[in-house]
C-alpha atoms as a PDB file:
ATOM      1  CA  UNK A   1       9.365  23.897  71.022  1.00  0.00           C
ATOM      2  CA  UNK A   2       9.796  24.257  67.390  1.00  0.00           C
ATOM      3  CA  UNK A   3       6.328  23.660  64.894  1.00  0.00           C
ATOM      4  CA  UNK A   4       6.271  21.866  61.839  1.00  0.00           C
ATOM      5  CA  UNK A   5       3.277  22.549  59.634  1.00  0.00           C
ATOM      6  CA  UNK A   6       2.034  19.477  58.147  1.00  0.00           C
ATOM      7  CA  UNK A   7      -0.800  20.756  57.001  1.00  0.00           C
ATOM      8  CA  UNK A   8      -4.803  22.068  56.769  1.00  0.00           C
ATOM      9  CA  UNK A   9      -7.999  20.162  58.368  1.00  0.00           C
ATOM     10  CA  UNK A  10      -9.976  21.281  55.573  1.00  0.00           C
ATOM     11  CA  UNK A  11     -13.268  19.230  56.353  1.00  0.00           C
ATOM     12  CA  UNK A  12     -14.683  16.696  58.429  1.00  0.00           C
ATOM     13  CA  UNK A  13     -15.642  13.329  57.502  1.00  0.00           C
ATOM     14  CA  UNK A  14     -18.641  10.803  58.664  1.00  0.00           C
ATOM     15  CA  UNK A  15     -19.942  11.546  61.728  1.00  0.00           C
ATOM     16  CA  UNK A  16     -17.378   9.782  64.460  1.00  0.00           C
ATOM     17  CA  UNK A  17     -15.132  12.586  64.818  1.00  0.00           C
ATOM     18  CA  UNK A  18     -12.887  12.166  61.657  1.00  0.00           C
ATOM     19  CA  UNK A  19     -11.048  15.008  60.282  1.00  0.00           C
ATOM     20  CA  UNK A  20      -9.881  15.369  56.448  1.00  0.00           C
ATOM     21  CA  UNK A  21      -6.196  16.928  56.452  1.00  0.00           C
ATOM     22  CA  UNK A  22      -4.373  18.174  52.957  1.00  0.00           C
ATOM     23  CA  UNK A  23      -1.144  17.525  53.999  1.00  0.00           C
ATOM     24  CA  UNK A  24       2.094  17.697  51.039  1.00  0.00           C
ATOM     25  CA  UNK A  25       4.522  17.206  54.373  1.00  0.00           C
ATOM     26  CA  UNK A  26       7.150  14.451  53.072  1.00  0.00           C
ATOM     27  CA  UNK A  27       7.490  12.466  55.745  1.00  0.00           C
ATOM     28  CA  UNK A  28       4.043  11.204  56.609  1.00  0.00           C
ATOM     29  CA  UNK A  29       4.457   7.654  57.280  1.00  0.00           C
ATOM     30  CA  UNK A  30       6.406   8.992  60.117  1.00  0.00           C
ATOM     31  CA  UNK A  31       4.012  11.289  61.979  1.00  0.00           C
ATOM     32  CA  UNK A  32       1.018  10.147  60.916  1.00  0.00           C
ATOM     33  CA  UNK A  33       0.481   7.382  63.264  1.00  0.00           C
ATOM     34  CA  UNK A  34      -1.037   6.416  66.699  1.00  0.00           C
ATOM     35  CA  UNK A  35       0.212   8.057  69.525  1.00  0.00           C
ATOM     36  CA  UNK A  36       1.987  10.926  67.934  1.00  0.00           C
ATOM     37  CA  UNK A  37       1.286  14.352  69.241  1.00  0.00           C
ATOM     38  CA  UNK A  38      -0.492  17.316  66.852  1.00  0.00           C
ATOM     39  CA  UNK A  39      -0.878  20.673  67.793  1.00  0.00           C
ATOM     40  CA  UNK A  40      -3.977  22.290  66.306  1.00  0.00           C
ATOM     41  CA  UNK A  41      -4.736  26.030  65.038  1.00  0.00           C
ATOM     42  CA  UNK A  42      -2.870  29.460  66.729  1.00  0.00           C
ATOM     43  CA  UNK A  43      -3.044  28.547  70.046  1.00  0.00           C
ATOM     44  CA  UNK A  44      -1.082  24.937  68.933  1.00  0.00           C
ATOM     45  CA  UNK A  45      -3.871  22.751  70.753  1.00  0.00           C
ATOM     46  CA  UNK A  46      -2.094  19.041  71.736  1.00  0.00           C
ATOM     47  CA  UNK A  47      -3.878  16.397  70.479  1.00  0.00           C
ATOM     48  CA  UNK A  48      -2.889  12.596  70.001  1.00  0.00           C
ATOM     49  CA  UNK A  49      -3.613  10.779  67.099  1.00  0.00           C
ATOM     50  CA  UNK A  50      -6.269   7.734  67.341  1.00  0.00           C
ATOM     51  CA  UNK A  51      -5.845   6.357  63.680  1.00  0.00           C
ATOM     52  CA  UNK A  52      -4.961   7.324  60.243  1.00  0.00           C
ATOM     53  CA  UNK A  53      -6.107   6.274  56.564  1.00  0.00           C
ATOM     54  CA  UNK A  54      -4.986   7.582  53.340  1.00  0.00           C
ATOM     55  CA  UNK A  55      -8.818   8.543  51.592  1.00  0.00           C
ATOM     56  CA  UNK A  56      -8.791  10.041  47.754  1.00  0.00           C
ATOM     57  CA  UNK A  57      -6.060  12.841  48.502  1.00  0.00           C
ATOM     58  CA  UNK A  58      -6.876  13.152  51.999  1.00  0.00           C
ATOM     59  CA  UNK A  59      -5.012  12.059  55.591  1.00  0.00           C
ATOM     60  CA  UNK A  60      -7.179  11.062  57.484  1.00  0.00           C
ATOM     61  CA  UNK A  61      -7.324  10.780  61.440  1.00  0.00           C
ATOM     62  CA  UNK A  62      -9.064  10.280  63.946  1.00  0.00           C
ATOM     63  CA  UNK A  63      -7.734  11.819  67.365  1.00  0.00           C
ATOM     64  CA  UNK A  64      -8.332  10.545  71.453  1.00  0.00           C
ATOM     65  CA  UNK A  65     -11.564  11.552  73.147  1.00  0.00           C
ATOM     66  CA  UNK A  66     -13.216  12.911  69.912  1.00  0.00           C
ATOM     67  CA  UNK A  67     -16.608  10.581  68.892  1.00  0.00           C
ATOM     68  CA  UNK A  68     -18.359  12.654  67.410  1.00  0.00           C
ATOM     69  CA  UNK A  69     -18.381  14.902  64.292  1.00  0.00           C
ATOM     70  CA  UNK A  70     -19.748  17.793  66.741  1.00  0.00           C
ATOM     71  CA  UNK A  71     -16.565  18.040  69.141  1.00  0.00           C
ATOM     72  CA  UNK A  72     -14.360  18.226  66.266  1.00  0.00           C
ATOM     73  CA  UNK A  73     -16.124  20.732  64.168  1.00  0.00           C
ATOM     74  CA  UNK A  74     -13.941  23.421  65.813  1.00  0.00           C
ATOM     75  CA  UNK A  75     -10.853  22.643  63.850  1.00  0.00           C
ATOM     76  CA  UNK A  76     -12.307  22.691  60.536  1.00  0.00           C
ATOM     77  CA  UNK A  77      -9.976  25.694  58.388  1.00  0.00           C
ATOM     78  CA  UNK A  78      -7.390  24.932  61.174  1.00  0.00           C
ATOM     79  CA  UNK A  79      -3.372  24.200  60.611  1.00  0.00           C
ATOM     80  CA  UNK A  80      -2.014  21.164  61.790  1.00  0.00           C
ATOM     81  CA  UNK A  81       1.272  21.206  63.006  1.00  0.00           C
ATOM     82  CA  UNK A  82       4.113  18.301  65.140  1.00  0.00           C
ATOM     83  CA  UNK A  83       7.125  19.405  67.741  1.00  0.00           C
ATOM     84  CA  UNK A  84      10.264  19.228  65.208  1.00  0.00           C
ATOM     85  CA  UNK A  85      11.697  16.863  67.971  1.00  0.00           C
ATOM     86  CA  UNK A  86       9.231  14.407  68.105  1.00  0.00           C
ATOM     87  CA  UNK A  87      10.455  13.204  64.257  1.00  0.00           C
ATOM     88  CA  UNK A  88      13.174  11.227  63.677  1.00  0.00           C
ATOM     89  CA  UNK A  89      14.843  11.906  60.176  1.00  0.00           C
ATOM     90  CA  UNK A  90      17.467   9.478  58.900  1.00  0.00           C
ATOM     91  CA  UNK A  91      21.013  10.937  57.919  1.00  0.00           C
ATOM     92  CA  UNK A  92      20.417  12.971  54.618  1.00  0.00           C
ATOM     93  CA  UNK A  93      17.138  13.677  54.650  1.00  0.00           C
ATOM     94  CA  UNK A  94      16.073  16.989  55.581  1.00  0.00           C
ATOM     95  CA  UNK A  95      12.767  19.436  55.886  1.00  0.00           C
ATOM     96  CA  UNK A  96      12.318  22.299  53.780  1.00  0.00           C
ATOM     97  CA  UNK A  97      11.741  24.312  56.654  1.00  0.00           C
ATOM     98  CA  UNK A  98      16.026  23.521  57.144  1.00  0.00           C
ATOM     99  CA  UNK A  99      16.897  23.918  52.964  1.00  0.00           C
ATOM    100  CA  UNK A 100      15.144  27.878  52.944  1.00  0.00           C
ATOM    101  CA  UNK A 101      17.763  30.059  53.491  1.00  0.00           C
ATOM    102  CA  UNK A 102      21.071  27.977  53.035  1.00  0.00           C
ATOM    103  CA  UNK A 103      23.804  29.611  50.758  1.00  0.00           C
ATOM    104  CA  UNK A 104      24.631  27.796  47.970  1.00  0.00           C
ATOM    105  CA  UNK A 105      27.879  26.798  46.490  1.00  0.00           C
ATOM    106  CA  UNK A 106      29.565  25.811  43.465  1.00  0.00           C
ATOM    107  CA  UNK A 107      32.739  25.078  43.355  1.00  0.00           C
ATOM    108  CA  UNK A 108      33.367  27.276  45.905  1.00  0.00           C
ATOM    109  CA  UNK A 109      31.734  30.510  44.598  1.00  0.00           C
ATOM    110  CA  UNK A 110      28.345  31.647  46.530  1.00  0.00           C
ATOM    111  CA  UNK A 111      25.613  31.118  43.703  1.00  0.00           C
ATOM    112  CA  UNK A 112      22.566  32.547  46.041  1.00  0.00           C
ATOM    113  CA  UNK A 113      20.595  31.594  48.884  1.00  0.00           C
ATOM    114  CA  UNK A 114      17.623  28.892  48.823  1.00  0.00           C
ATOM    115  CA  UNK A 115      14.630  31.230  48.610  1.00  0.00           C
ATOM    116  CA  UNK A 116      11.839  27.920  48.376  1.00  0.00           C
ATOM    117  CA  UNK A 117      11.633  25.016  47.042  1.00  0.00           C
ATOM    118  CA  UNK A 118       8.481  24.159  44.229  1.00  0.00           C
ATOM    119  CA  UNK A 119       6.782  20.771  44.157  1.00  0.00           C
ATOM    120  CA  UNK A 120       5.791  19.661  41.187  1.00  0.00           C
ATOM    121  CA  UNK A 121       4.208  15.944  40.424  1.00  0.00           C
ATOM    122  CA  UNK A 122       7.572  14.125  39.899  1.00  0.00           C
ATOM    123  CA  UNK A 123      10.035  16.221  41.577  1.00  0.00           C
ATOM    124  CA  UNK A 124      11.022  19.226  43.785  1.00  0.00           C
ATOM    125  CA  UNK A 125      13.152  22.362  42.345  1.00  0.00           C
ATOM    126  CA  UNK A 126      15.198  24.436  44.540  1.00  0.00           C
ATOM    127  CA  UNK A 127      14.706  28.384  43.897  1.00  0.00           C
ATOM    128  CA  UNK A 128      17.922  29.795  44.292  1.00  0.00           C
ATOM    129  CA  UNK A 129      17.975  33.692  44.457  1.00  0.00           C
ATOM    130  CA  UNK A 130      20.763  36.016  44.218  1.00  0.00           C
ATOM    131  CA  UNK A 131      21.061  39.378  43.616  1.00  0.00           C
ATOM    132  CA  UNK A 132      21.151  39.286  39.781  1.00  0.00           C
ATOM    133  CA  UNK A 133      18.810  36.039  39.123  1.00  0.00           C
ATOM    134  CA  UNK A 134      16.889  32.794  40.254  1.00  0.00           C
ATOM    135  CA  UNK A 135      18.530  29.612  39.091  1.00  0.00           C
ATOM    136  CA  UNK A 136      16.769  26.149  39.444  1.00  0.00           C
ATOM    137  CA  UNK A 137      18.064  23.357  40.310  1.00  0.00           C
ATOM    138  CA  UNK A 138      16.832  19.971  40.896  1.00  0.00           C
ATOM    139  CA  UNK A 139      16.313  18.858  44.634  1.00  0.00           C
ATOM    140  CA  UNK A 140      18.515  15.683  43.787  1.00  0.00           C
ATOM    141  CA  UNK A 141      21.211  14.303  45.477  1.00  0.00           C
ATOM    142  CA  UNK A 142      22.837  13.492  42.269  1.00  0.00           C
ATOM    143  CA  UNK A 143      23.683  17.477  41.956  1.00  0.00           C
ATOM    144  CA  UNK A 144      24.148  17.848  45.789  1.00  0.00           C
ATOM    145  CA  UNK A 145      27.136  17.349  46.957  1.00  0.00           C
ATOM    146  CA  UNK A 146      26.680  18.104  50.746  1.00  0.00           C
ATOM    147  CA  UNK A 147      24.347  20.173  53.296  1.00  0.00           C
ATOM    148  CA  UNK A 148      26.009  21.224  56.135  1.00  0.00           C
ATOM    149  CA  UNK A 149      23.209  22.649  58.616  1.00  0.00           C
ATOM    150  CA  UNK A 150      25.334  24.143  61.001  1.00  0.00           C
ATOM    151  CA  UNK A 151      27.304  26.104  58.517  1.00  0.00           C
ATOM    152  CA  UNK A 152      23.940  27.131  56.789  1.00  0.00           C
ATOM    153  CA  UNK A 153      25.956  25.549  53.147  1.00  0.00           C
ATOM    154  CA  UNK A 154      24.648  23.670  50.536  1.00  0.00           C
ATOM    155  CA  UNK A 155      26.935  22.432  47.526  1.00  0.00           C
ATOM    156  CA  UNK A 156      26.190  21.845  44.352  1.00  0.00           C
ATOM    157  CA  UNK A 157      28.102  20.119  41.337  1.00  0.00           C
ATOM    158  CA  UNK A 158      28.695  22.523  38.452  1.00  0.00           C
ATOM    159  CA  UNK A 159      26.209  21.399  35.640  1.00  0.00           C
ATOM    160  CA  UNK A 160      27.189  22.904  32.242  1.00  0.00           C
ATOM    161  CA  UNK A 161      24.355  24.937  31.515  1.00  0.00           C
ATOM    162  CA  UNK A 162      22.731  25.285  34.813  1.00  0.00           C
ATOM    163  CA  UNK A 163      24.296  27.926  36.407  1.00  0.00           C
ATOM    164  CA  UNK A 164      25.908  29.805  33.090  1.00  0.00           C
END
């Protein structure tokens, strides 16, 4: 089984056993939801989710046999995580977990390796690292060409400027 953080339970909230998560996992309206299995903290605790609501800049959920804010005062500070298998991703969208590491192309010529990927409030940038500097390039599929998993590839298109 393969772990996908999706986050911190950094509080509780109320007292009927609701957690506050701060989650910046992309695909949340796809795990987030009744029924769907989390695994709690180091030892990867399975839980199932009861409910969710979206409060301030909090997820919120509530999780199956938990009433009370006293039984789930032991994951407070704890990571959240989901099986990889258990989400369905549509063709061309990936997780970041999958874009760290791929080699990147252009036009054929190895321009570095994905090293992470920075959010900032309108879009993501790909750090790409090589052995004499870090380029950045918008996480847009209007540069991307292709991402071949398998083959550990990425290709860009060659932006004037971008890569010179």
């Amino acid at each position: 089984m393969k772990y996908v953080l999706l986050g911190k339970i950094v509080n509780t909230h109320g007292l009927k056993g609701e957690v506050r998560i701060l989650s910046s996992f992309k695909y949340k309206d796809r795990v987030f939801k009744e029924g769907m299995k989390v695994y709690i903290g180091k030892d990867k605790v399975c839980e199932e989710i009861n409910s969710y609501r979206y409060h301030k800049i909090f997820d919120m959920i509530t999780m199956n046999g938990y009433n009370n804010i006293n039984e789930i005062l032991k994951y407070k500070g704890e990571y959240i995580f989901i099986n990889k298998e258990d989400l369905v991703l549509n063709e061309g969208e990936y997780l970041d977990e999958d874009i760290i590491g791929l080699n990147v192309y252009v036009e054929d010529r190895l321009l570095g390796r994905v090293k992470k990927i920075e959010k900032h409030s309108v879009n993501e940038i790909l750090v790409i690292e090589n052995d004499k500097k870090n380029y950045l390039v918008p996480y847009n599929f209007d540069i991307i060409i292709d991402i071949d998993l398998e083959k550990k590839e990425m290709h860009v298109k060659n932006i004037v400027g971008l890569f010179d």
